[in-house]
N, C-alpha and C. Protein backbone atom coordinates (compact mmCIF):
# COMPACT_ATOMS: atom_id res chain seq x y z
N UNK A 1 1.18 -40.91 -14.35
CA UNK A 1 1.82 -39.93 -15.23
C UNK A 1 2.50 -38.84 -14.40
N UNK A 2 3.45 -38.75 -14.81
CA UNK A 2 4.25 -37.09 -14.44
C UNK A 2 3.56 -36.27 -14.23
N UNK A 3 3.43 -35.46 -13.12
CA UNK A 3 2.83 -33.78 -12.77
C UNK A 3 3.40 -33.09 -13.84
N UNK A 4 2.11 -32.52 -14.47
CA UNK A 4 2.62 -31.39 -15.48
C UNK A 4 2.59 -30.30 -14.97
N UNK A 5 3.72 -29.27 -14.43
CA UNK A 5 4.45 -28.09 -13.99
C UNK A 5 3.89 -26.99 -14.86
N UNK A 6 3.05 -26.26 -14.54
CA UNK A 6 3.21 -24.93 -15.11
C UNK A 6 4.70 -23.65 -14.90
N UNK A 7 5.19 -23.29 -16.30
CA UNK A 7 6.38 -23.07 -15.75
C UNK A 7 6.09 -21.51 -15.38
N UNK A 8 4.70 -20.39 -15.91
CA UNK A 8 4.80 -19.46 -15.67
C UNK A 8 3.99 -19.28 -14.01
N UNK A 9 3.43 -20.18 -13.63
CA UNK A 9 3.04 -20.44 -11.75
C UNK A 9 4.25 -20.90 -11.31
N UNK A 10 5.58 -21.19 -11.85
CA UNK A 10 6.52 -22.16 -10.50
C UNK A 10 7.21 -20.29 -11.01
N UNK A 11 7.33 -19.83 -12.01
CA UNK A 11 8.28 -18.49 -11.87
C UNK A 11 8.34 -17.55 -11.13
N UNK A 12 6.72 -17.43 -10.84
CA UNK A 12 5.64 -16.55 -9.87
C UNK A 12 6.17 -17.23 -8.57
N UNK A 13 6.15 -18.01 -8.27
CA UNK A 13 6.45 -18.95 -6.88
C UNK A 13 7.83 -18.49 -6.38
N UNK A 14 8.34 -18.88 -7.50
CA UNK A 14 10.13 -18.12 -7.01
C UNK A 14 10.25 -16.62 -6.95
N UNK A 15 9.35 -16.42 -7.55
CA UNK A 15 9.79 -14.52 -7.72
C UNK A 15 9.05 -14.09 -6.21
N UNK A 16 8.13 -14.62 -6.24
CA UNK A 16 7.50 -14.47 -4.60
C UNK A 16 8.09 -14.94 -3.18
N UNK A 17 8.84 -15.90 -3.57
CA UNK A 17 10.14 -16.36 -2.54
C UNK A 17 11.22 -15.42 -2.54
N UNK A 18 11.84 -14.59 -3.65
CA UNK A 18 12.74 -13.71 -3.32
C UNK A 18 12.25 -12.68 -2.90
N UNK A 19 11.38 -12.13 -3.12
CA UNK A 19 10.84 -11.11 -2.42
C UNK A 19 10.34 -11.52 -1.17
N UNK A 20 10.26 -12.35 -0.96
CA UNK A 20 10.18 -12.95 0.55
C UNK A 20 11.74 -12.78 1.65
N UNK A 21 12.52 -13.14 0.79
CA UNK A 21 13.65 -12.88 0.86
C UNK A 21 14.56 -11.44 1.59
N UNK A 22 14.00 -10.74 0.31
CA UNK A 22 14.67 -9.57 0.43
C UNK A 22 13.77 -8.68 1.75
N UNK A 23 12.25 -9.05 1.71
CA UNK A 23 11.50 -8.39 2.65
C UNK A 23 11.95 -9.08 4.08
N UNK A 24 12.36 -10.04 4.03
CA UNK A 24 12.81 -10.10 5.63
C UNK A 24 14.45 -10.32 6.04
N UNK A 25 15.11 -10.66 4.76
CA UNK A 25 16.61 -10.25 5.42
C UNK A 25 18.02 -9.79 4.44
N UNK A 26 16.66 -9.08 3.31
CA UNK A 26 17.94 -7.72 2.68
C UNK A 26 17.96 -8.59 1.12
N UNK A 27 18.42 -7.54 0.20
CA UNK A 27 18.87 -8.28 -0.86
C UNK A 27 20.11 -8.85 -0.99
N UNK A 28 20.88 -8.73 -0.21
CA UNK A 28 22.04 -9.32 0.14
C UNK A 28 22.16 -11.02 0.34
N UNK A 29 21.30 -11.61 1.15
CA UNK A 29 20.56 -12.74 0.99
C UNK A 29 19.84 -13.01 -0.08
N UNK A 30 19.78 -12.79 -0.86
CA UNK A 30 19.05 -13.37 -2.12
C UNK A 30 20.17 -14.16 -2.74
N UNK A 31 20.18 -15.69 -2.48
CA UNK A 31 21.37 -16.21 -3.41
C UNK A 31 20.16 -17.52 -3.72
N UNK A 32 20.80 -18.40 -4.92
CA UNK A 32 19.88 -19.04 -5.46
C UNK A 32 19.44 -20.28 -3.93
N UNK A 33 20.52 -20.42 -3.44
CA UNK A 33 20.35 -21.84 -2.55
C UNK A 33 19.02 -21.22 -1.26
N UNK A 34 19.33 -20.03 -1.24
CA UNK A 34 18.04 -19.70 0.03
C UNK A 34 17.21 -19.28 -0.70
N UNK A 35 16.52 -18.80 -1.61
CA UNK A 35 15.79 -18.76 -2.87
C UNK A 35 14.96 -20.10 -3.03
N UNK A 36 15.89 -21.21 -2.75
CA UNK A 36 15.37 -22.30 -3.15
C UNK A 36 14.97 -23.00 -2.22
N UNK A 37 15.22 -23.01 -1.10
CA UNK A 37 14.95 -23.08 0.42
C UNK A 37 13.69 -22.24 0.75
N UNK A 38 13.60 -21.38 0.60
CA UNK A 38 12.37 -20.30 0.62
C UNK A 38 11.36 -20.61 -0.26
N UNK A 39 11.20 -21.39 -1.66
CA UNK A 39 10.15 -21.47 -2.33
C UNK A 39 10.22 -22.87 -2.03
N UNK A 40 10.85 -24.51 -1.38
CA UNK A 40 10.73 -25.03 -1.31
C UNK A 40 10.90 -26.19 -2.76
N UNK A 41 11.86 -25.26 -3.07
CA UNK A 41 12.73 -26.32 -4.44
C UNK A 41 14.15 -26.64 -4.47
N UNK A 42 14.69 -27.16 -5.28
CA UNK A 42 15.70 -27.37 -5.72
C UNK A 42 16.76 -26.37 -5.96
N UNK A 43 17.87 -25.98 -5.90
CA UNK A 43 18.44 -25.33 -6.75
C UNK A 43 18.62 -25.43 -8.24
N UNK A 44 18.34 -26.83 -8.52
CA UNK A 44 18.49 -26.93 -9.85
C UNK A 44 16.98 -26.77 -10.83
N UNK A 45 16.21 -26.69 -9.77
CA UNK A 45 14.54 -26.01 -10.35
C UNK A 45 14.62 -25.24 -10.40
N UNK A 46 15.26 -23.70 -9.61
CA UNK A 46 15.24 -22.47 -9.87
C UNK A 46 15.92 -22.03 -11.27
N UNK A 47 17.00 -22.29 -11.27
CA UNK A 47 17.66 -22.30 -12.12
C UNK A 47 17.09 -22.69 -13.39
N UNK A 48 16.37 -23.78 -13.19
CA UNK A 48 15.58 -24.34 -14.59
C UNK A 48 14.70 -23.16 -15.20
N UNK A 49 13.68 -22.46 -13.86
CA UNK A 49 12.73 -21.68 -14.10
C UNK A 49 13.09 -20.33 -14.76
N UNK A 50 14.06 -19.42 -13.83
CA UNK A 50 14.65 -17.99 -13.95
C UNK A 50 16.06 -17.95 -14.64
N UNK A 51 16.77 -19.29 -14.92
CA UNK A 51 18.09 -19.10 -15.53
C UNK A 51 19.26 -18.72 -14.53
N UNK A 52 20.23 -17.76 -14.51
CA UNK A 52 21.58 -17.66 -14.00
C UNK A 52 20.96 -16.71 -12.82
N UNK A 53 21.63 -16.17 -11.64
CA UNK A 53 21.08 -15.27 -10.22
C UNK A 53 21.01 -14.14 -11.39
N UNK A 54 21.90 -13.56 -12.24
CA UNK A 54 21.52 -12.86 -12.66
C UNK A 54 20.15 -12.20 -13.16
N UNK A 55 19.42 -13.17 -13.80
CA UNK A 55 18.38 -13.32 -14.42
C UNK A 55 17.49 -13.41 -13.69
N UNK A 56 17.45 -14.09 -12.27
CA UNK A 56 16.98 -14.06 -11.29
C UNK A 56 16.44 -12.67 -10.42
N UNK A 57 17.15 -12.02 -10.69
CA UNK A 57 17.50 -10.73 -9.71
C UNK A 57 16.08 -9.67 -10.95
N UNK A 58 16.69 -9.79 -12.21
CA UNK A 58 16.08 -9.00 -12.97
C UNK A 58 14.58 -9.59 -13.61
N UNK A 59 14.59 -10.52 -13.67
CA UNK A 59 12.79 -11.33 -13.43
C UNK A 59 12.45 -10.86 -12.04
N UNK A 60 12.47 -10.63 -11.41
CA UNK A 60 12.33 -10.30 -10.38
C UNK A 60 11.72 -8.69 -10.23
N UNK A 61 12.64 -7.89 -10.50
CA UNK A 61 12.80 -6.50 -10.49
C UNK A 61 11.28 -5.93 -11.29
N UNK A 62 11.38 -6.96 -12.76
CA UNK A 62 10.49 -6.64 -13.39
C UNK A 62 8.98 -6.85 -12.80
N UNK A 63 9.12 -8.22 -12.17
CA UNK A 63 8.03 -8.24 -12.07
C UNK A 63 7.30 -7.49 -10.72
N UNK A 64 8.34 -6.93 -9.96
CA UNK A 64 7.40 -5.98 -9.32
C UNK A 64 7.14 -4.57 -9.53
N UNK A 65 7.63 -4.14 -10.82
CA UNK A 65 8.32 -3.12 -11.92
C UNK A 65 6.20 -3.57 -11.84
N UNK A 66 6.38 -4.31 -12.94
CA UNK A 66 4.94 -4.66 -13.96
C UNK A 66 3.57 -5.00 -12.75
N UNK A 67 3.75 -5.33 -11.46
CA UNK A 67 2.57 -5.44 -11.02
C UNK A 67 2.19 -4.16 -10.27
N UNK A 68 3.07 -2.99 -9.60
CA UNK A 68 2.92 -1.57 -9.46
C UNK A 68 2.15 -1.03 -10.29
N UNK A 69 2.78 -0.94 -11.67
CA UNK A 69 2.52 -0.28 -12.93
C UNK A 69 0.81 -0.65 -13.37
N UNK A 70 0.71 -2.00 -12.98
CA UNK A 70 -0.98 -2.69 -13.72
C UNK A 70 -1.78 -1.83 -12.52
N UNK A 71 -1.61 -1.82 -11.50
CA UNK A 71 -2.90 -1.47 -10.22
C UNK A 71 -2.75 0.10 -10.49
N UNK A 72 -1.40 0.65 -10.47
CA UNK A 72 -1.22 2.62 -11.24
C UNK A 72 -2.80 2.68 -12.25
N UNK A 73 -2.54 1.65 -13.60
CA UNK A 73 -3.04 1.98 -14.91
C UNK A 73 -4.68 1.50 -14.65
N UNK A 74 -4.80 0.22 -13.66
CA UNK A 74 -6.31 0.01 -13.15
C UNK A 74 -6.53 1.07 -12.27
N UNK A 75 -5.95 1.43 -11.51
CA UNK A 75 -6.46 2.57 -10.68
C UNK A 75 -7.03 3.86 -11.45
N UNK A 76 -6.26 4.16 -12.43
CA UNK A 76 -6.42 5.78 -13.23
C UNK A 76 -7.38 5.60 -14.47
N UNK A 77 -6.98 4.29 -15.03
CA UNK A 77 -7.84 4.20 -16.43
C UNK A 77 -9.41 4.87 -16.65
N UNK A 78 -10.31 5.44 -15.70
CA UNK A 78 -11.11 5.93 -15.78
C UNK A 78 -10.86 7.66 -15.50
N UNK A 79 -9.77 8.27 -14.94
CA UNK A 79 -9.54 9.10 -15.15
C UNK A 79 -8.13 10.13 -15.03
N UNK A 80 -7.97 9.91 -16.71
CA UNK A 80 -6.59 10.43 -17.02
C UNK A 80 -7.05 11.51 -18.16
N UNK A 81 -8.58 11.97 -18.37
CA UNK A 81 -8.94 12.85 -19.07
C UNK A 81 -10.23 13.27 -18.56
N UNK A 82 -10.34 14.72 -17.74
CA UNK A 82 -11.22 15.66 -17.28
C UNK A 82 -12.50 15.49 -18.35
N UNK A 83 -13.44 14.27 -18.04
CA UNK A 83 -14.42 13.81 -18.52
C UNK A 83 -15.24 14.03 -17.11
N UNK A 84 -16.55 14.43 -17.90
CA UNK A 84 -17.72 14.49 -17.43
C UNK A 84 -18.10 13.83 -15.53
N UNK A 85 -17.37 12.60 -15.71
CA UNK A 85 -17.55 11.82 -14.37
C UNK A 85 -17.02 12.84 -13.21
N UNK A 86 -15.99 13.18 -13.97
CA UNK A 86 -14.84 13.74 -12.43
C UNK A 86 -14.94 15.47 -12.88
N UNK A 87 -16.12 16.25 -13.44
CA UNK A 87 -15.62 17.53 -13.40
C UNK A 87 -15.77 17.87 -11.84
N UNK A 88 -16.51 17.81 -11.02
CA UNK A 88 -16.39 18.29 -9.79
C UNK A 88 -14.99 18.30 -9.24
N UNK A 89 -14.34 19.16 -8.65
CA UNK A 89 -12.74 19.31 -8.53
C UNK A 89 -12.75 18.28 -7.23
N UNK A 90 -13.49 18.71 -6.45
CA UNK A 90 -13.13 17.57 -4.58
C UNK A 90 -13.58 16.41 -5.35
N UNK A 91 -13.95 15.74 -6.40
CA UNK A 91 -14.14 14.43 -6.64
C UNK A 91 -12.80 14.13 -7.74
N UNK A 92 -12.68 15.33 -8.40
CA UNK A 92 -11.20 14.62 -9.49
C UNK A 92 -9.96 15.07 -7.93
N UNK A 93 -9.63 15.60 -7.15
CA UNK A 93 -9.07 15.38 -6.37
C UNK A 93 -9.01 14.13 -5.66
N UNK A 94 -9.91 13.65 -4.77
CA UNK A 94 -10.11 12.57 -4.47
C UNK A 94 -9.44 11.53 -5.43
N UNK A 95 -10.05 11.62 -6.23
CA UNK A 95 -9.46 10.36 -7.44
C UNK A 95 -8.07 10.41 -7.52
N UNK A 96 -7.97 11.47 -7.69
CA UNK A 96 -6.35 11.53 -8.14
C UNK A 96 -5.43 10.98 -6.46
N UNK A 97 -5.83 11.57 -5.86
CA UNK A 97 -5.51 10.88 -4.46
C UNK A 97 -5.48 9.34 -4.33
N UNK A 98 -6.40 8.70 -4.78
CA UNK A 98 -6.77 7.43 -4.60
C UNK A 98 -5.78 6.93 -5.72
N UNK A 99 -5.47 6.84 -6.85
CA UNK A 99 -4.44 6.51 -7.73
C UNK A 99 -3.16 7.05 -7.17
N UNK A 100 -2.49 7.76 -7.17
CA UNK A 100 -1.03 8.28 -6.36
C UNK A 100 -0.82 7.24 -5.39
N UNK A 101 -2.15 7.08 -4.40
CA UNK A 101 -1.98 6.06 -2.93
C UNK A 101 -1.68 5.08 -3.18
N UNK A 102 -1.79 3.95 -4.52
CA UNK A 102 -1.31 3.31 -4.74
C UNK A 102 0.94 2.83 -4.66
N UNK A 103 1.25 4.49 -4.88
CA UNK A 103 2.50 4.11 -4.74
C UNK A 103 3.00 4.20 -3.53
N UNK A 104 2.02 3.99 -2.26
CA UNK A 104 2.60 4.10 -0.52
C UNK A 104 2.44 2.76 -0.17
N UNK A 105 3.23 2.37 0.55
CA UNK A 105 3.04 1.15 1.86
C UNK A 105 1.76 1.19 2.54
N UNK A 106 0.40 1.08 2.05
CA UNK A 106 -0.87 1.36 2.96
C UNK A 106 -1.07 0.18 3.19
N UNK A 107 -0.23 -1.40 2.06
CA UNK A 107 -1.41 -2.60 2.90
C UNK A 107 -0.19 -3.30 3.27
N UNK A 108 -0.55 -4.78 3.19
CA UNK A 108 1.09 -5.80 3.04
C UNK A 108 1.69 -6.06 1.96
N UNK A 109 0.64 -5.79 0.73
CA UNK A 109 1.15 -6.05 -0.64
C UNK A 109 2.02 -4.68 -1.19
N UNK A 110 1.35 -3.84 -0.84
CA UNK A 110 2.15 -2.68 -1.25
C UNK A 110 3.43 -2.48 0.02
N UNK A 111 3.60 -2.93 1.05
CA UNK A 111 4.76 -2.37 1.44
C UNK A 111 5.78 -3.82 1.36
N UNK A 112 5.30 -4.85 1.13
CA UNK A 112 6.37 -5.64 0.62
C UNK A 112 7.01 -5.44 -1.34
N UNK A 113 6.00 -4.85 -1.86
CA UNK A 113 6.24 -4.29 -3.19
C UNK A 113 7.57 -3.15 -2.71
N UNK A 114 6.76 -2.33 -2.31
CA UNK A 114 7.74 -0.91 -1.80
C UNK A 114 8.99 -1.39 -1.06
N UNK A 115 9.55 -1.97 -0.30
CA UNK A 115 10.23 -2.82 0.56
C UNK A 115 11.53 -3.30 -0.44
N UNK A 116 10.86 -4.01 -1.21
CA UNK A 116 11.44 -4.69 -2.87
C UNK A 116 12.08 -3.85 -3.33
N UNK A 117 11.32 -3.02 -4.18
CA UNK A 117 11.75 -1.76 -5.17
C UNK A 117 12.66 -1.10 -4.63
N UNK A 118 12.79 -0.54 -3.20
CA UNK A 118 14.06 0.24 -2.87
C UNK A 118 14.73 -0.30 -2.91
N UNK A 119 15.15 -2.01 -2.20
CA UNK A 119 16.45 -2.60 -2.12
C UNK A 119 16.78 -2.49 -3.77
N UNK A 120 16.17 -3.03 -4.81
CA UNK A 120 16.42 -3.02 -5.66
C UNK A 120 17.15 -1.58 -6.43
N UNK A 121 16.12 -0.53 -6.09
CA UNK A 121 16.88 0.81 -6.42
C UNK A 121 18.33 0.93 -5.75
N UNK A 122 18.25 0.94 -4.85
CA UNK A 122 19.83 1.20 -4.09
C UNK A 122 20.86 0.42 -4.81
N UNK A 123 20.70 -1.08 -5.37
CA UNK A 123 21.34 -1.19 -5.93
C UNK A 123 21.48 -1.56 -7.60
N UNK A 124 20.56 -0.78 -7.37
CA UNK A 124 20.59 -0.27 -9.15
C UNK A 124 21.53 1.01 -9.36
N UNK A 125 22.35 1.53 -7.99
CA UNK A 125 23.19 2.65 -8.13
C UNK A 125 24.19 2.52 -8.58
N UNK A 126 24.69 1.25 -8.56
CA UNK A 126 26.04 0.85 -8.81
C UNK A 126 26.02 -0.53 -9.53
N UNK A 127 24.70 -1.05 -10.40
CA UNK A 127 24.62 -1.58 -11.48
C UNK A 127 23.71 -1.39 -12.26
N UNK A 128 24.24 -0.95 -13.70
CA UNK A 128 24.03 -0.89 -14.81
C UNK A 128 22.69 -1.65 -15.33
N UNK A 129 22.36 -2.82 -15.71
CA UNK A 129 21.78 -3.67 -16.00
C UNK A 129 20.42 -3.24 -15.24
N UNK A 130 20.52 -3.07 -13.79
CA UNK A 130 19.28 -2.76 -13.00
C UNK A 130 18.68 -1.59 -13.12
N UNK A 131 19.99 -0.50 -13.27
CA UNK A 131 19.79 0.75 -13.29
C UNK A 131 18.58 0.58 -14.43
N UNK A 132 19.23 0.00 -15.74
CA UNK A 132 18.46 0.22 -17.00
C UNK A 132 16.84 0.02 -16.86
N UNK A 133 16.54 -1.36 -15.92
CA UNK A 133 15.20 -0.91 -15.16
C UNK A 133 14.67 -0.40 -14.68
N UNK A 134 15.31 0.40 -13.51
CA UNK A 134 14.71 1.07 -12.87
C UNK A 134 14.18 2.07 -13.14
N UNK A 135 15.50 2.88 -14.00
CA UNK A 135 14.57 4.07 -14.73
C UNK A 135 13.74 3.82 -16.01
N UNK A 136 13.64 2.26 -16.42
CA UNK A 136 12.26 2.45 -17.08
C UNK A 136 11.11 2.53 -16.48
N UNK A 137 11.03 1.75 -15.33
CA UNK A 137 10.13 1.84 -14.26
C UNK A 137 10.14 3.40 -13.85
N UNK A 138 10.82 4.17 -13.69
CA UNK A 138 10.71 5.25 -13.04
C UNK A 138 9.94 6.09 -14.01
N UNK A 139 10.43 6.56 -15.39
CA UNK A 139 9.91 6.89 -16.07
C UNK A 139 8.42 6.75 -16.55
N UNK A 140 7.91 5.25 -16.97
CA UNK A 140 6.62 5.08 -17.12
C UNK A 140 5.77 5.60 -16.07
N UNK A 141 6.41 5.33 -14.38
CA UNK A 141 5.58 5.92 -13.35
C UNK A 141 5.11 7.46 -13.57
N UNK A 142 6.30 8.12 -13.58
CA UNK A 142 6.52 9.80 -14.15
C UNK A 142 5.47 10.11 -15.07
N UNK A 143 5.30 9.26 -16.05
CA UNK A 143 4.60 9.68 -17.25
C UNK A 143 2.81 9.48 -17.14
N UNK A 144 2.67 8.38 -16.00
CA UNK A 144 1.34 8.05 -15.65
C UNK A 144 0.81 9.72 -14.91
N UNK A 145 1.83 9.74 -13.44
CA UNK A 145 1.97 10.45 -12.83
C UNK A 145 1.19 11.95 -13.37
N UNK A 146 2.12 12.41 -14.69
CA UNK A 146 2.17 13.50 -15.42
C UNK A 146 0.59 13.57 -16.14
N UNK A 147 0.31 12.28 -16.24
CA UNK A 147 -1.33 12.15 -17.27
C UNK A 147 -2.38 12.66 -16.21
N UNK A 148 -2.63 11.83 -14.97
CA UNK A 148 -3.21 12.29 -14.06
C UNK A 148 -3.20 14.04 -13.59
N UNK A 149 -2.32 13.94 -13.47
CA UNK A 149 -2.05 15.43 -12.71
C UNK A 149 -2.60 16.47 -13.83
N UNK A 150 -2.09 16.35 -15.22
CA UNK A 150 -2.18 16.90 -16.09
C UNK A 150 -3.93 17.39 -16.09
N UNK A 151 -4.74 15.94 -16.44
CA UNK A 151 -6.24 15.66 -16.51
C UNK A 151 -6.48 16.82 -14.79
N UNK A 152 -6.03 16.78 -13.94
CA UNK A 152 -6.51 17.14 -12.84
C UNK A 152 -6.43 18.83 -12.93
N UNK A 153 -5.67 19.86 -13.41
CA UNK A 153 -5.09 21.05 -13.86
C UNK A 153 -6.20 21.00 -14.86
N UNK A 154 -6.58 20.58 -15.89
CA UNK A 154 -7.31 20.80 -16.82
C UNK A 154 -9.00 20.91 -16.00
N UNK A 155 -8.60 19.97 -15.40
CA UNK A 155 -10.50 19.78 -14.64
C UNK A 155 -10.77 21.51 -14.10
N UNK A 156 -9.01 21.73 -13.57
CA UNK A 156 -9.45 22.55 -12.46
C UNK A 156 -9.26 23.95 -13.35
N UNK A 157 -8.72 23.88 -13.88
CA UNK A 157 -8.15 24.97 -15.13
C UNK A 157 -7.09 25.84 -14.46
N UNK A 158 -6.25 25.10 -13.93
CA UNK A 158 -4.97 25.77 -13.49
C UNK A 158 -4.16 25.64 -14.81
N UNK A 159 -2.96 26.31 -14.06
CA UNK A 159 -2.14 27.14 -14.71
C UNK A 159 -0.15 26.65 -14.61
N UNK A 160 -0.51 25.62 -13.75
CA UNK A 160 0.95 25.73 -13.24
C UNK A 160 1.79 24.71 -14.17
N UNK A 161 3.15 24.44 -13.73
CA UNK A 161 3.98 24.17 -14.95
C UNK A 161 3.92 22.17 -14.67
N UNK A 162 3.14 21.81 -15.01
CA UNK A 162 2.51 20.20 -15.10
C UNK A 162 4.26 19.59 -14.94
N UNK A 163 5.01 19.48 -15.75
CA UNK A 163 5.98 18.89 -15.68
C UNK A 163 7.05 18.86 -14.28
N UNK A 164 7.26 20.40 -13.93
CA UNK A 164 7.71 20.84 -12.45
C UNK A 164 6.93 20.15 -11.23
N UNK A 165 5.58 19.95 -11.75
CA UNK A 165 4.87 19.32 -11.02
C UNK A 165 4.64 17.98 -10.49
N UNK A 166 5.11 17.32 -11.95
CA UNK A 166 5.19 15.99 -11.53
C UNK A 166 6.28 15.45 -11.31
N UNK A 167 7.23 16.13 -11.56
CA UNK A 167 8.67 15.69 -10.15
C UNK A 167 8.80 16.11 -9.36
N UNK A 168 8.18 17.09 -8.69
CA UNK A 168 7.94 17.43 -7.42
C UNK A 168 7.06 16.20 -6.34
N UNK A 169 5.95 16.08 -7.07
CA UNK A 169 5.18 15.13 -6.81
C UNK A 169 5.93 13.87 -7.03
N UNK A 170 6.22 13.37 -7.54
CA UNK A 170 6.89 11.95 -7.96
C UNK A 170 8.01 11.93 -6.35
N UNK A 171 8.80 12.95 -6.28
CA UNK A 171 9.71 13.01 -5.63
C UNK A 171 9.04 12.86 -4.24
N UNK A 172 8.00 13.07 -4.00
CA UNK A 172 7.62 13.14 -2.35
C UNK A 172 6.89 12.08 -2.32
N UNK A 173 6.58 11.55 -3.47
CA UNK A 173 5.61 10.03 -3.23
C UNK A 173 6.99 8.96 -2.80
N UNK A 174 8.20 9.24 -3.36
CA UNK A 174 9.52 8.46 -2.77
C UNK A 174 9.52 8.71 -1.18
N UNK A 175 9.52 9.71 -0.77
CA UNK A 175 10.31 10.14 0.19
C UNK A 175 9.00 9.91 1.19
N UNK A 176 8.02 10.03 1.03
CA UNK A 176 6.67 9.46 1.64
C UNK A 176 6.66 8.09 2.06
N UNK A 177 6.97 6.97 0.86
CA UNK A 177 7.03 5.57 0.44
C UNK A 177 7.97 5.06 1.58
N UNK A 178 9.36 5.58 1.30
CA UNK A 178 10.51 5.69 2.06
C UNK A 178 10.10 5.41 3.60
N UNK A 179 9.66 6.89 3.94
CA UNK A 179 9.36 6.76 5.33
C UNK A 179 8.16 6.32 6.28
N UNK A 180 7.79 5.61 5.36
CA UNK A 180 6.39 4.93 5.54
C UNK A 180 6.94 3.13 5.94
N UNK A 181 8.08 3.17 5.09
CA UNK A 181 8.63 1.54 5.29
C UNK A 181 9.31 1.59 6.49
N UNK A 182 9.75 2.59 6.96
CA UNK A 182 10.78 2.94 7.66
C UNK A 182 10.18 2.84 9.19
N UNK A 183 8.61 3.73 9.15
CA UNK A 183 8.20 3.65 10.09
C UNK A 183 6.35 3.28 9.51
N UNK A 184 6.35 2.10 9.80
CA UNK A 184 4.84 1.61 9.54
C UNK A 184 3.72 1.89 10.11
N UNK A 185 3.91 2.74 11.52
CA UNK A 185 2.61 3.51 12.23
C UNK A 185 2.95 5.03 11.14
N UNK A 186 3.38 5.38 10.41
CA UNK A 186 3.41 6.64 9.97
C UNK A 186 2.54 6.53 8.75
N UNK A 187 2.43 5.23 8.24
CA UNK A 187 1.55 5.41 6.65
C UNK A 187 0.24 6.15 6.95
N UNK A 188 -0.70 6.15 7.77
CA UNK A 188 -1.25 7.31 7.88
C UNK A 188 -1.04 8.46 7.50
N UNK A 189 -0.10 8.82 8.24
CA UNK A 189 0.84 10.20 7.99
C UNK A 189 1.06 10.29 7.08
N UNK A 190 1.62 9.80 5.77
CA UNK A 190 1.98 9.82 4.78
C UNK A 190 0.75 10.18 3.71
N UNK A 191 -0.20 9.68 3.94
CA UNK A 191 -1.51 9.46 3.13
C UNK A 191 -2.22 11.18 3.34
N UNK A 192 -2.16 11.33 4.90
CA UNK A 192 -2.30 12.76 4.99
C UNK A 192 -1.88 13.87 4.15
N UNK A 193 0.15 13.58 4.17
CA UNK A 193 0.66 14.92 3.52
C UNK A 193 0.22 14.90 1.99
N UNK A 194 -0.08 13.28 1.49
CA UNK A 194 -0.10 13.44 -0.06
C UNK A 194 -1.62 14.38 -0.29
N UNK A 195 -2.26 14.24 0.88
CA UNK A 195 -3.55 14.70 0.31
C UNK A 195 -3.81 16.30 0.74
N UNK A 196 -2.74 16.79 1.66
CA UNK A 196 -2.49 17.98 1.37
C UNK A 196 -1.92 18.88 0.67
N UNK A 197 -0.76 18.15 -0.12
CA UNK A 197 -0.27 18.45 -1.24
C UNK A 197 -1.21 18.99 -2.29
N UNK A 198 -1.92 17.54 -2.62
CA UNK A 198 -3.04 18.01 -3.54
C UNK A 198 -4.15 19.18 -3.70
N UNK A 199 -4.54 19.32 -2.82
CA UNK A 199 -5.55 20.51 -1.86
C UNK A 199 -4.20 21.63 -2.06
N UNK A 200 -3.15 21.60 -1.77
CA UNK A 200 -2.88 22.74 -2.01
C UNK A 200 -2.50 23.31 -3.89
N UNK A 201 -1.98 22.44 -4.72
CA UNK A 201 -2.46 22.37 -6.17
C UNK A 201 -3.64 22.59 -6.43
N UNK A 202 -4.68 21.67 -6.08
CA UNK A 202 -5.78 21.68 -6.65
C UNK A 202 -7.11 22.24 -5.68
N UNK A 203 -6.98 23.15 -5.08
CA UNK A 203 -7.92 24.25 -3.91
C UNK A 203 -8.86 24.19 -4.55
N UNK A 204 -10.13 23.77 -4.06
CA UNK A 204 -11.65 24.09 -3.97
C UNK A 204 -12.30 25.21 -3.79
N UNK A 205 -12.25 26.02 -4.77
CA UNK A 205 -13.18 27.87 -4.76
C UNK A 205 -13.57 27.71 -3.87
């Protein structure tokens, strides 16, 4: 009998080949024939799986859009409301630290994620279609971002303007992320400033 193909494991397969892709020689190279060379199929299997490069590009986007977003929402789901567990401030600090860290280059999964997402951002500057992802992705991040931080101000019973806050913050977890891909002995470094950031928001009487 015929191998029966799971089609949502061969999609995963390809989406993990372009990001294979883009992590070692640009999104520029992402065309279906090295795509298909890289996951060890057909061109006319890819195509079967993800549809036109178009579709390709944006299955793609999403799905490292949606696996960021799941480890964000597993990471925080225990605290995005100044409950009992986390009133101690150096422990809802900590926490909140440990969720944020999720959006740095600290392992291989996260800096081939991170790696992804920028090529993809950059050129989501000058298309539409991507753009429309990205800032949904950007947004939901923002809004996680904003829950945490929010819960963390409440623990601590500050005062400051939560929203100013979390694009401030949002903005240096980029520019952190950024230069963390840029230079891979620095993710240390990076992990440092986020956690001085915090300490300086959220100071321990």
């Amino acid at each position: 009998m015929p191998k029966v193909v799971d089609q949502e494991e061969r999609r995963e397969e390809i989406v993990r080949a372009v990001m294979n892709v883009i992590e070692r020689d640009g999104l520029a190279q992402v065309t279906l024939a090295n795509v298909a060379a890289e996951a060890g199929l057909a061109i006319g299997s890819v195509r079967h799986y993800t549809g036109t490069y178009r579709d390709l590009l944006t299955i793609t986007m999403r799905a490292v859009a949606d696996s960021i977003s799941r480890r964000l929402l597993d990471r925080a789901a225990p605290y995005r409301d100044p409950d009992p567990q986390v009133r101690d401030l150096a422990r809802r600090r900590e926490a909140t630290e440990e969720i944020l860290a999720e959006l740095l280059p600290l392992d291989a999964r996260r800096r081939t994620e991170t790696v992804v997402w920028f090529a993809f951002s950059e050129a989501a500057r000058t298309d539409p279609e991507l753009a429309r992802e990205a800032e949904q992705h950007a947004a939901g991040t923002r809004g996680l971002i904003g829950q945490v931080l929010g819960a963390a101000a409440r623990s601590a019973g500050a005062h400051w303007d939560v929203e100013v806050e979390t694009y401030r913050l949002a903005a240096l977890l980029d520019g952190l992320a950024f230069s963390a891909v840029q230079r891979p002995q620095d993710a240390d470094l990076a992990l440092t400033v986020l956690r001085r950031h915090l300490t300086s928001l959220l100071p321990t009487p």
